[in-house]
Structure formats: C-alpha cells, structure tokens
Protein backbone atom coordinates (compact mmCIF):
# COMPACT_ATOMS: atom_id res chain seq x y z
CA UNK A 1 -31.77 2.88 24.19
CA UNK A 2 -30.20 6.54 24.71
CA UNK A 3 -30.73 8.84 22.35
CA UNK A 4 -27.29 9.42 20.26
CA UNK A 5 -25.28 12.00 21.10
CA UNK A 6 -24.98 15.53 18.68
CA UNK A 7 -21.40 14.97 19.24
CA UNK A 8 -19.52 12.03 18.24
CA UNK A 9 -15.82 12.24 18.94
CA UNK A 10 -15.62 8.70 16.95
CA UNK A 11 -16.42 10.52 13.66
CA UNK A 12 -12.66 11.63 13.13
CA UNK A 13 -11.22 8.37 14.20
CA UNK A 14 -13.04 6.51 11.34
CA UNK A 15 -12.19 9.07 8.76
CA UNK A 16 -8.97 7.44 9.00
CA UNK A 17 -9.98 4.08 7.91
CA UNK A 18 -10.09 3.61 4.23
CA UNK A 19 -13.24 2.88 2.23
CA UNK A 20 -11.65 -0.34 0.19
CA UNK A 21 -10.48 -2.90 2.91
CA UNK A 22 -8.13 -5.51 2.47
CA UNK A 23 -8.45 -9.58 3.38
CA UNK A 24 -6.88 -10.38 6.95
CA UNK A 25 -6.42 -13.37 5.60
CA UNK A 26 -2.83 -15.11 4.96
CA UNK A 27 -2.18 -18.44 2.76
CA UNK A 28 -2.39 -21.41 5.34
CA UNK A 29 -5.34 -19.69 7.47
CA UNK A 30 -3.43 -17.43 9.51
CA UNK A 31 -4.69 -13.98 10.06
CA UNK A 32 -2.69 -10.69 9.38
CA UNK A 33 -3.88 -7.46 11.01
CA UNK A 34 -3.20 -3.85 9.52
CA UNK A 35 -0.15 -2.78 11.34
CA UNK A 36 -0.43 0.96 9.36
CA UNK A 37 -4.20 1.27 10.19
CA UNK A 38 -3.61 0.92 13.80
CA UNK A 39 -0.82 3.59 13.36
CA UNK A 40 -3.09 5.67 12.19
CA UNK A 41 -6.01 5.64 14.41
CA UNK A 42 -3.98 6.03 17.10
CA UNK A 43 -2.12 8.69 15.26
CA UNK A 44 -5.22 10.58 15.41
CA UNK A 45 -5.74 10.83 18.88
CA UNK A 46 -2.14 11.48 19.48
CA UNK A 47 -2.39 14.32 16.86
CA UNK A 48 -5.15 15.47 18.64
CA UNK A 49 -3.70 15.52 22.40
CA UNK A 50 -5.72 12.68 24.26
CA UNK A 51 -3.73 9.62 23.19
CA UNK A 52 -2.51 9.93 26.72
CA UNK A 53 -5.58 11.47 28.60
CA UNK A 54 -7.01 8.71 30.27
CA UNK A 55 -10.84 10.38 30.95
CA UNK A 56 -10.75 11.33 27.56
CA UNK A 57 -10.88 7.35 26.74
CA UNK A 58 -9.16 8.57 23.10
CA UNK A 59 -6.66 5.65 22.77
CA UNK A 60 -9.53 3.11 23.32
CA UNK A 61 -11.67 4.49 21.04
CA UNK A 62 -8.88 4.08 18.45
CA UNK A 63 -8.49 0.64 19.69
CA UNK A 64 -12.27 0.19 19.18
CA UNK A 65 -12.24 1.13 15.85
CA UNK A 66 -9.46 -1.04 14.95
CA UNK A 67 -11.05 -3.98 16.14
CA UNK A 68 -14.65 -3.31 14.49
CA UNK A 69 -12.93 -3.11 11.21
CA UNK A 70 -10.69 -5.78 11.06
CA UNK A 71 -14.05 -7.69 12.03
CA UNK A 72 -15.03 -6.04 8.47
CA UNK A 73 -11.59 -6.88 6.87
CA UNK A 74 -12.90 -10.60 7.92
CA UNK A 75 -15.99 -10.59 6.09
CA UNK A 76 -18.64 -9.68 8.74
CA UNK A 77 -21.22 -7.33 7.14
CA UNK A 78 -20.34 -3.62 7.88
CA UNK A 79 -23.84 -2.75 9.74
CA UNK A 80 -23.59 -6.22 11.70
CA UNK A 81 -20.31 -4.70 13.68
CA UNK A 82 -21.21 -2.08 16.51
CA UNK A 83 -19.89 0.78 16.72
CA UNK A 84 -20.71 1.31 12.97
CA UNK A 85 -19.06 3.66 10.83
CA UNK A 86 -22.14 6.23 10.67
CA UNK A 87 -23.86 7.85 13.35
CA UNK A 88 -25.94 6.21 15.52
CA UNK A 89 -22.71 3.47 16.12
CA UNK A 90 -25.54 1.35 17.30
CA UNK A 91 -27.92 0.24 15.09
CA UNK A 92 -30.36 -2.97 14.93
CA UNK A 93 -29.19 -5.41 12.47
CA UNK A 94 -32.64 -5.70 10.70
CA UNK A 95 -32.70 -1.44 9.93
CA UNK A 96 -28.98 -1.37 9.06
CA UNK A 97 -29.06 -4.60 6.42
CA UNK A 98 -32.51 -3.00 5.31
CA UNK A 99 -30.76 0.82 4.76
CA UNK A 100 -27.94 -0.98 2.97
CA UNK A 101 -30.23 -2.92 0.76
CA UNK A 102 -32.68 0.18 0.01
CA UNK A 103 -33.13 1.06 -3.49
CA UNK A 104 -33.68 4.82 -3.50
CA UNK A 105 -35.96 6.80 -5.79
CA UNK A 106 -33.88 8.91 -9.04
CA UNK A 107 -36.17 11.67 -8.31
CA UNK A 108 -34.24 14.24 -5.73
CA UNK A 109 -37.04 15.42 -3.84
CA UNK A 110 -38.33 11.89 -3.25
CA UNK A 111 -34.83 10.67 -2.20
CA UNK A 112 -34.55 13.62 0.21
CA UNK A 113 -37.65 12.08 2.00
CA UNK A 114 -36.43 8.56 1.80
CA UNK A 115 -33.11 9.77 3.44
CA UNK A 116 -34.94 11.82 5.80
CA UNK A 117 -37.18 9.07 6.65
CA UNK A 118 -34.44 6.95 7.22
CA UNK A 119 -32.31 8.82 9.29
CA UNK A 120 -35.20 9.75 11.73
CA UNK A 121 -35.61 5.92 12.37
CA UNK A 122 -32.36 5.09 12.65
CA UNK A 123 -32.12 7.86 15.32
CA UNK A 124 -35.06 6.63 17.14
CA UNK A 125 -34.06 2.71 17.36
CA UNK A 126 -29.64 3.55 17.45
CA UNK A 127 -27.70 4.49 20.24
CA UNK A 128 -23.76 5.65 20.79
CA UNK A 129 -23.14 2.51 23.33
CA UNK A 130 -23.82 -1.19 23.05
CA UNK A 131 -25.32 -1.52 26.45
CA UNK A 132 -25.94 -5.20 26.99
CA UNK A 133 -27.86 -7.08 29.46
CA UNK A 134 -25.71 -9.46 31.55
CA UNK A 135 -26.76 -12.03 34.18
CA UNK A 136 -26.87 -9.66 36.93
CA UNK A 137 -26.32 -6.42 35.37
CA UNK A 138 -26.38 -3.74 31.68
CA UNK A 139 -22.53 -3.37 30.72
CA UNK A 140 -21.35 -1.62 27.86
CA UNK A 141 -19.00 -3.83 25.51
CA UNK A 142 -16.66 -1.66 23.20
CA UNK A 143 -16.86 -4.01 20.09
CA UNK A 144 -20.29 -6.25 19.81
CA UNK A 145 -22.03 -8.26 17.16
CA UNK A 146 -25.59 -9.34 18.10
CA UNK A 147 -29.28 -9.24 16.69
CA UNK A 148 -32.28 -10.18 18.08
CA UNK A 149 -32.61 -13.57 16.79
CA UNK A 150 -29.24 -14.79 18.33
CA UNK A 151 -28.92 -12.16 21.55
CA UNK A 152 -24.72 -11.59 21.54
CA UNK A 153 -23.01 -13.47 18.95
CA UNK A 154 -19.46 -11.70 19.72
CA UNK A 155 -18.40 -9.41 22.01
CA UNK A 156 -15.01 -7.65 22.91
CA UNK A 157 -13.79 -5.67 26.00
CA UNK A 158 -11.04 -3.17 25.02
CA UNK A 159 -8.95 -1.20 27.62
CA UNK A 160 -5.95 0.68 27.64
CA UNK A 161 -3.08 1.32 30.55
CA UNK A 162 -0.91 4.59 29.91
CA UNK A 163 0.99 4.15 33.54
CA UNK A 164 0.76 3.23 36.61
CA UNK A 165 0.59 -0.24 36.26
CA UNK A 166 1.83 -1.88 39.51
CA UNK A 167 -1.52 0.33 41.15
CA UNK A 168 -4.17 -0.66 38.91
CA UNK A 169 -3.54 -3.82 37.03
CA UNK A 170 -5.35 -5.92 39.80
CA UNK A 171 -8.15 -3.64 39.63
CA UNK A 172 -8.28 -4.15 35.79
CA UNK A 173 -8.34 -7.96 36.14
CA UNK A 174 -10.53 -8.59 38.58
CA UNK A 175 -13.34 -6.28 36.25
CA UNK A 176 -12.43 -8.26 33.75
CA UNK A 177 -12.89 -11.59 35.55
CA UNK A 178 -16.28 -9.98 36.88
CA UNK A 179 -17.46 -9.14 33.26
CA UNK A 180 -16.96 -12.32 32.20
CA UNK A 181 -18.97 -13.73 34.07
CA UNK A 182 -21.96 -11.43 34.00
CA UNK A 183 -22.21 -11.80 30.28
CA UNK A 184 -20.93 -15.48 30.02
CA UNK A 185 -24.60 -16.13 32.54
CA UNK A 186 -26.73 -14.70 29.81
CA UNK A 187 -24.54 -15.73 26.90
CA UNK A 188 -22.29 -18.54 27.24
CA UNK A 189 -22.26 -19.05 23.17
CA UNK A 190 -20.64 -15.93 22.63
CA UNK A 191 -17.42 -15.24 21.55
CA UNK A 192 -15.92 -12.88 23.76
CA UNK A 193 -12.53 -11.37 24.03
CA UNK A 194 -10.25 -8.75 25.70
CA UNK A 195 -7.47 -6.64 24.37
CA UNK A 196 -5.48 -4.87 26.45
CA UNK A 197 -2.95 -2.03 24.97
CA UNK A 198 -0.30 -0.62 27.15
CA UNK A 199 2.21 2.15 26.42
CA UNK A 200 5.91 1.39 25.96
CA UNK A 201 6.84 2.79 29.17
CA UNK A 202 4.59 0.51 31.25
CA UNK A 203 6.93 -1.65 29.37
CA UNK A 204 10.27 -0.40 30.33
CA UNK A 205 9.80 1.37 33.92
CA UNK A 206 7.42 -1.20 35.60
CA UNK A 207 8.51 -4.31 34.52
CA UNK A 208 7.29 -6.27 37.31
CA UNK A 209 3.33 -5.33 36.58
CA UNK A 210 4.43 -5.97 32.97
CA UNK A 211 5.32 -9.31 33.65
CA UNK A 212 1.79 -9.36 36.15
CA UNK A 213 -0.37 -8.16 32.65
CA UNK A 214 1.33 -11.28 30.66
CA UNK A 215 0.15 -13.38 33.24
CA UNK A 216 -3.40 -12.11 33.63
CA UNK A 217 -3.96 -11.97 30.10
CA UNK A 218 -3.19 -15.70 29.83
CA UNK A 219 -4.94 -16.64 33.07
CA UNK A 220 -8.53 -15.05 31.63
CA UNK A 221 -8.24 -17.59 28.99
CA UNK A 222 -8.11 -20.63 31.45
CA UNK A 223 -10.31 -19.91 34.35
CA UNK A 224 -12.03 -23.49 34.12
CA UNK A 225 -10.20 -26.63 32.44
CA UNK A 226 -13.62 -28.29 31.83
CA UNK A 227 -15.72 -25.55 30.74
CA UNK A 228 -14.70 -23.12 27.46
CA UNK A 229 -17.79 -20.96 28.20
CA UNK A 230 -16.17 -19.89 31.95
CA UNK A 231 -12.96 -18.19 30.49
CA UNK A 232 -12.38 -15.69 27.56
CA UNK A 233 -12.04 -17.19 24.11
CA UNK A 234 -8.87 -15.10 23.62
CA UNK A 235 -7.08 -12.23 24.75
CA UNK A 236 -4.46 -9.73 23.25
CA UNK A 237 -1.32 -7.73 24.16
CA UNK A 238 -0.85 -4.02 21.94
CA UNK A 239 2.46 -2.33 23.00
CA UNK A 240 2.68 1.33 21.26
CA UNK A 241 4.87 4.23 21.51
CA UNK A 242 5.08 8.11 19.40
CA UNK A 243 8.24 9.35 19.86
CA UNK A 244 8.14 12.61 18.04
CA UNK A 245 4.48 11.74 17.51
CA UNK A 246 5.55 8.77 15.00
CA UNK A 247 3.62 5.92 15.95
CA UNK A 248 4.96 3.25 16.25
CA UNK A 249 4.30 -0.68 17.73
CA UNK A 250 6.86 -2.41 20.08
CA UNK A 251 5.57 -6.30 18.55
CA UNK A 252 9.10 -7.56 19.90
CA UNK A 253 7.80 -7.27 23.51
CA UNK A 254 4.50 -8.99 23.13
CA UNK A 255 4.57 -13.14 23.07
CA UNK A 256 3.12 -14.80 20.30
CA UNK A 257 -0.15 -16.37 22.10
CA UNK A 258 -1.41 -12.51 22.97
CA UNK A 259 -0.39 -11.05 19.78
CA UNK A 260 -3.11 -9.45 17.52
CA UNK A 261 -2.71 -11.57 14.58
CA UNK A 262 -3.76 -15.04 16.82
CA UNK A 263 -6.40 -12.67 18.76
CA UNK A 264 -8.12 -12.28 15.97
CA UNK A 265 -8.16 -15.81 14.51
CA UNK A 266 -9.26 -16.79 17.28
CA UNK A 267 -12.30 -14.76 17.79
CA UNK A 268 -13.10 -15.52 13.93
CA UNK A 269 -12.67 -19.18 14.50
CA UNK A 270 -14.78 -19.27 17.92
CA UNK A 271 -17.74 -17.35 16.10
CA UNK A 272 -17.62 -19.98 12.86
CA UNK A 273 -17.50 -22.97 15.22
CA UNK A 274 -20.74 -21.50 17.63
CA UNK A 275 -22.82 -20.96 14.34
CA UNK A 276 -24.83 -22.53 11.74
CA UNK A 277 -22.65 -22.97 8.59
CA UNK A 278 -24.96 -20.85 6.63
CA UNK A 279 -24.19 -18.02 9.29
CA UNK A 280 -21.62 -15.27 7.88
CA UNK A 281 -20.63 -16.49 4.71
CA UNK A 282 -18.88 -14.14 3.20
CA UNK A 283 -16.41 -14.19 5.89
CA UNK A 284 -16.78 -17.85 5.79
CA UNK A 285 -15.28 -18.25 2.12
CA UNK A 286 -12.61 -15.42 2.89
CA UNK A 287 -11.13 -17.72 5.63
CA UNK A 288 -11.72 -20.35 3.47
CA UNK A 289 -9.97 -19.34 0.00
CA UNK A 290 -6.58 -18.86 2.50
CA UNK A 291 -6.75 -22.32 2.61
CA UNK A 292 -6.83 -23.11 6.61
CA UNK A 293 -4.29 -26.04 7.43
CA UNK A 294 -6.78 -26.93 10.33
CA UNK A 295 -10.35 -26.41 8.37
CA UNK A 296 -11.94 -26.96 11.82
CA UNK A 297 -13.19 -23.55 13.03
C-alpha cells in the first residue's frame, strides 16, 4: 500500500461528525439518513471554498464521509468502514479491531510506547485510498468494507456533477458501467453501490441531462434480468444547493427509488442477505429491533 499522506484534507470533514451516533433505523424497517449531518459536511467544504472546485474533489469527500458513517449509524464496526475516522483511513480489519480492543498499561511512560508502537504499525500496514484489485485492473472505491478472509464485502462509488451535465454525463456512466464490471469479475458477492450528487442548477438549467442522470441511475441497477451480480445493488440521487452558504437539500426533485433513505437499505439488506448470520451482528439486531415488515434481508 502507499504510504499515508502528512496531509489529510479528510481530517476537518470528520470533525464535523459527532462522536454519539444515532440508529438509521425507523419502526417497520425503513431506514432514515441524517439530513443535518449531510448539511454539515458539505457545509464544510462550502465554508472552506471547494464545495464547487471540481479538482479539489471537496464535495465528494463530504459525500464519502457521509456514507462511511451512516454505515456506522447501521451497526457496522467503526474500524471495519474505510476511510476510517483516524489517520491512516485505511486500515486492515485485524490491526484496527485489535487497537480498539487493546487494553493499555496505567503507567504513562509505558502507554506512550504502546501508542507509539501502535501508530508506527498502523502507518506501515494503512493507506489514504482503498485501492482494490478488480478483474482486469486496481481501482480506488470511495467507501469499502473488506478483510482478508472475505476479499470486498461492500463497496461504494461516490461522484459528484457541479455543471455541465449534457457534456459529461455519458462519460460518467459508461465508467460506471466499466467499474462494475471490473470489480463484479473478482467479486460478484459484494454489495456495491453508486451515489451520484448533483447541484441544484444541473437541476434547473439542464433539464434534459437531468432527466438522462434519472435514467442512468436506474439503468445501472438492471443491466442483466437474470443475473443480480451483473448490475449495481442500488444507486442514489443527492440534489444540494447553499444559497447564502445555507445548505440546503432539494429531496422534492429526487424520485423515491434513488433517494438516500432506500439507497441505504438497500446496501444494508444486500450485505445481510450475502453473509453468514453470525456476520455483523450488531447491525443485525439494530435492523432487527425496527421491526422489518419483510424480515428477509
């Protein structure tokens, strides 16, 4: 792996999310996602001038972090979820559930050498990017659960469109199509997803390629009628705006099928049915105590 970066532009993103999360979970088994914590990680980046500088990839980092802690708003252990919250973002499930299980020494200087210890090998085996080998070639997936014993258990593709739709929303789709099926070759157990967040003016001065990103979105989760593994297992429509820096969400605009809230329930309910029972319980009996009308995953 790469050695992490000395500079991790992610740090102030996640000092926005709070320590004590809430359950996603509503009463019937339907999922609610935090409308205000999205606010504010994109409020970050807006604060900080790149929400609309596309090289600066700010708003999808935002995204990113969104959709790695609602995957810890679930249930899913916090070091299981890549990018973590701590530096490297990348860390081998083994290290990170052994760090969080550590019992360190009362004694300060021994501590110090524990932590020390610690953070050397956690610097050695982490990395800033979940680089993942597909069927015919590495590709970095923004939001990834996976350990050695089960290669990529769940894996999401964020991107973000700030304008010029009509020009690259082909382009966009066809990677997408291609990235499917790179990682789909090596992993066709995964659950894997794409969210897609657009800016309000994409919206309301090109709606033509708005209707075109509807379409796609829904298309990339029925590529093949007689094979799950050959499409997405869900997709997802985010339409935000900051006038006066306020932001806010435009849910009105987005249909119900590519809204976050059955995103998300989705992807939960595609990683409970492609594992063993005794795989991610905690997130298990949080879905469960919302008592699911459909208890099939």
């Amino acid at each position: 792996m790469p050695a992490v970066a000395s500079e991790d532009r992610m740090s102030a993103v996640y000092a926005a999310v709070p320590e004590k999360l809430t359950t996603p979970w509503k009463k019937g088994g339907q999922y609610g996602f935090d409308r205000s914590l999205l606010h504010k990680l994109i409020g970050v980046q807006v604060a900080g001038g790149s929400a609309m500088n596309a090289p600066s990839g700010g708003l999808a980092l935002a995204v990113d972090v969104w959709l790695a802690t609602e995957l810890r708003r679930a249930g899913i252990r916090p070091g299981a979820v890549w990018p973590r919250e701590d530096r490297p973002r990348v860390l081998p499930q083994g290290l990170s559930g052994a760090v969080e299980a550590f019992s360190f020494s009362r004694t300060a200087a021994t501590r110090a050498i524990q932590e020390q210890t610690i953070a050397r090998l956690s610097e050695r085996t982490g990395s800033n990017q979940s680089n993942i080998m597909g069927g015919y070639f590495r590709k970095e997936i923004d939001v990834v659960m996976a350990d050695w014993d089960r290669g990529l258990e769940l894996g999401i593709s964020s991107k973000t469109m700030t304008g010029s739709a009509a020009k690259n929303v082909g382009n966009r789709f066809e990677e997408a199509a291609g990235d499917l099926a790179n990682i789909r070759r090596r992993y066709p157990m995964a659950a894997f997803g794409y969210a897609y967040l657009v800016t309000r003016n994409v919206v309301e001065d090109e709606p033509a390629a708005w209707e075109r990103i509807k379409d796609m979105l829904r298309k990339l989760t029925s590529l093949s009628t007689n094979d799950e593994s050959a499409s997405y297992d869900a997709t997802c429509l985010i339409v935000a705006h900051w006038p006066q820096g306020q932001v806010a969400l435009d849910e009105d605009s987005v249909p119900e099928d590519l809204s976050p809230d059955v995103f998300l329930e989705r992807m939960l309910r595609r990683l409970f049915s492609r594992s063993p029972v005794s795989e991610h319980g905690d997130a298990r009996e949080l879905w469960t105590a919302s008592a699911p009308t459909d208890i099939e995953p």
